[in-house]
Protein backbone atom coordinates (compact mmCIF):
# COMPACT_ATOMS: atom_id res chain seq x y z
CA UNK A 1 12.79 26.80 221.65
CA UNK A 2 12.89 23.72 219.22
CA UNK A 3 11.96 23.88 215.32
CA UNK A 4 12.44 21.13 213.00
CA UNK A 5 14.26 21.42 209.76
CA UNK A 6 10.85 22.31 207.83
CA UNK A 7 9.53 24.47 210.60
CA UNK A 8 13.12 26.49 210.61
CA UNK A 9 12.81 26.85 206.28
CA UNK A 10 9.30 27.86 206.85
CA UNK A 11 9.73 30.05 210.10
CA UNK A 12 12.71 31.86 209.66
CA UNK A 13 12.64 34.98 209.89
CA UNK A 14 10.68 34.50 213.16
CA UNK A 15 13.40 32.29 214.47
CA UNK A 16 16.24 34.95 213.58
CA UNK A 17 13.45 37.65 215.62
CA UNK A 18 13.89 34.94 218.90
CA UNK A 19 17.60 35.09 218.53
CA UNK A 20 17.62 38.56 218.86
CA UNK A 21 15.67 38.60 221.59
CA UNK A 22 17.61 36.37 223.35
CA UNK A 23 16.20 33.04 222.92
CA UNK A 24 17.96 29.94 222.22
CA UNK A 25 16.84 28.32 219.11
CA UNK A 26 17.87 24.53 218.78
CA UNK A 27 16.80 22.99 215.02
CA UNK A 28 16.54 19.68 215.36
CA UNK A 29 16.17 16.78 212.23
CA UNK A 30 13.63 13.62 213.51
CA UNK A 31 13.92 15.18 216.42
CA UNK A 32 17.61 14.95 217.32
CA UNK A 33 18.82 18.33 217.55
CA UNK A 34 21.19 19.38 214.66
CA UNK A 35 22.28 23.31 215.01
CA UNK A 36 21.68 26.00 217.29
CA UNK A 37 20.96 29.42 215.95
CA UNK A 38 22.95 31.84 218.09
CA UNK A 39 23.46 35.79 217.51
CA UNK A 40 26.62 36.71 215.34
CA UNK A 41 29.35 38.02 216.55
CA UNK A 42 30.65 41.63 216.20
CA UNK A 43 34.27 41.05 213.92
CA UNK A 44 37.59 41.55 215.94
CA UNK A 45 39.37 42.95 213.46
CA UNK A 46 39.68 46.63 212.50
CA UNK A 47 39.99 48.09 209.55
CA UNK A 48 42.31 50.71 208.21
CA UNK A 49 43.78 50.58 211.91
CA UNK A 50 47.43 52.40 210.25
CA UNK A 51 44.80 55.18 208.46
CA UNK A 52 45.63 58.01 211.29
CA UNK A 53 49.12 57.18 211.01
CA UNK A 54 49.76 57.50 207.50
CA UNK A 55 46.91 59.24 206.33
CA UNK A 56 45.21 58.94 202.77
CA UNK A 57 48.57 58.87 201.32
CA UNK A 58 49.95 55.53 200.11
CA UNK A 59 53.77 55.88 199.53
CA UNK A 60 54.97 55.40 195.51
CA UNK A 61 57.52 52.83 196.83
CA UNK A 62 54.52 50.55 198.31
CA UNK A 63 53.36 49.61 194.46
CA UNK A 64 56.90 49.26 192.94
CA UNK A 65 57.85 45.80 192.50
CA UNK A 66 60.09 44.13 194.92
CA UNK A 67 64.04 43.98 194.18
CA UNK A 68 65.55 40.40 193.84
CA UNK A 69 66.65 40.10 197.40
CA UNK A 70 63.25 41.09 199.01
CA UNK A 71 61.94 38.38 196.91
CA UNK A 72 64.73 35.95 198.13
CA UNK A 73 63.83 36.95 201.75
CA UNK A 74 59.87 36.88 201.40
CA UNK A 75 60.44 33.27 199.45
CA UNK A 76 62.88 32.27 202.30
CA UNK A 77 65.49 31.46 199.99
């Protein structure tokens, strides 16, 4: 399926409806196509992947400020 620039501003919620239903949309401007309206991807990443692990419970040395030579080393220097 083609739509033109207008037709896609105009149209798009019908568009989006093709996507999902497995069309291939293709907008096109002066009739060169431009974009292609595809389905989104589910993310890759994960979340609180360490929650299990360690639980609710963030450790009171996580929020203290780093010493000197933890700077030094995250810096590099």
């Amino acid at each position: 399926m083609q739509a033109s620039v207008h037709e896609a501003k105009t149209n798009l919620s019908k568009l989006l409806e093709a996507v999902q239903r497995g069309e291939r949309v293709i907008i096109t401007r002066h009739g060169v196509p431009t974009a292609e309206l595809v389905p989104a991807k589910k993310s890759q990443v994960k979340f609180g992947i360490l929650a299990k692990e360690l639980g609710n419970h963030v450790p009171d040395e996580f929020l203290e400020p780093l010493t000197d030579e933890e700077l030094a080393d995250w810096y590099g220097e």
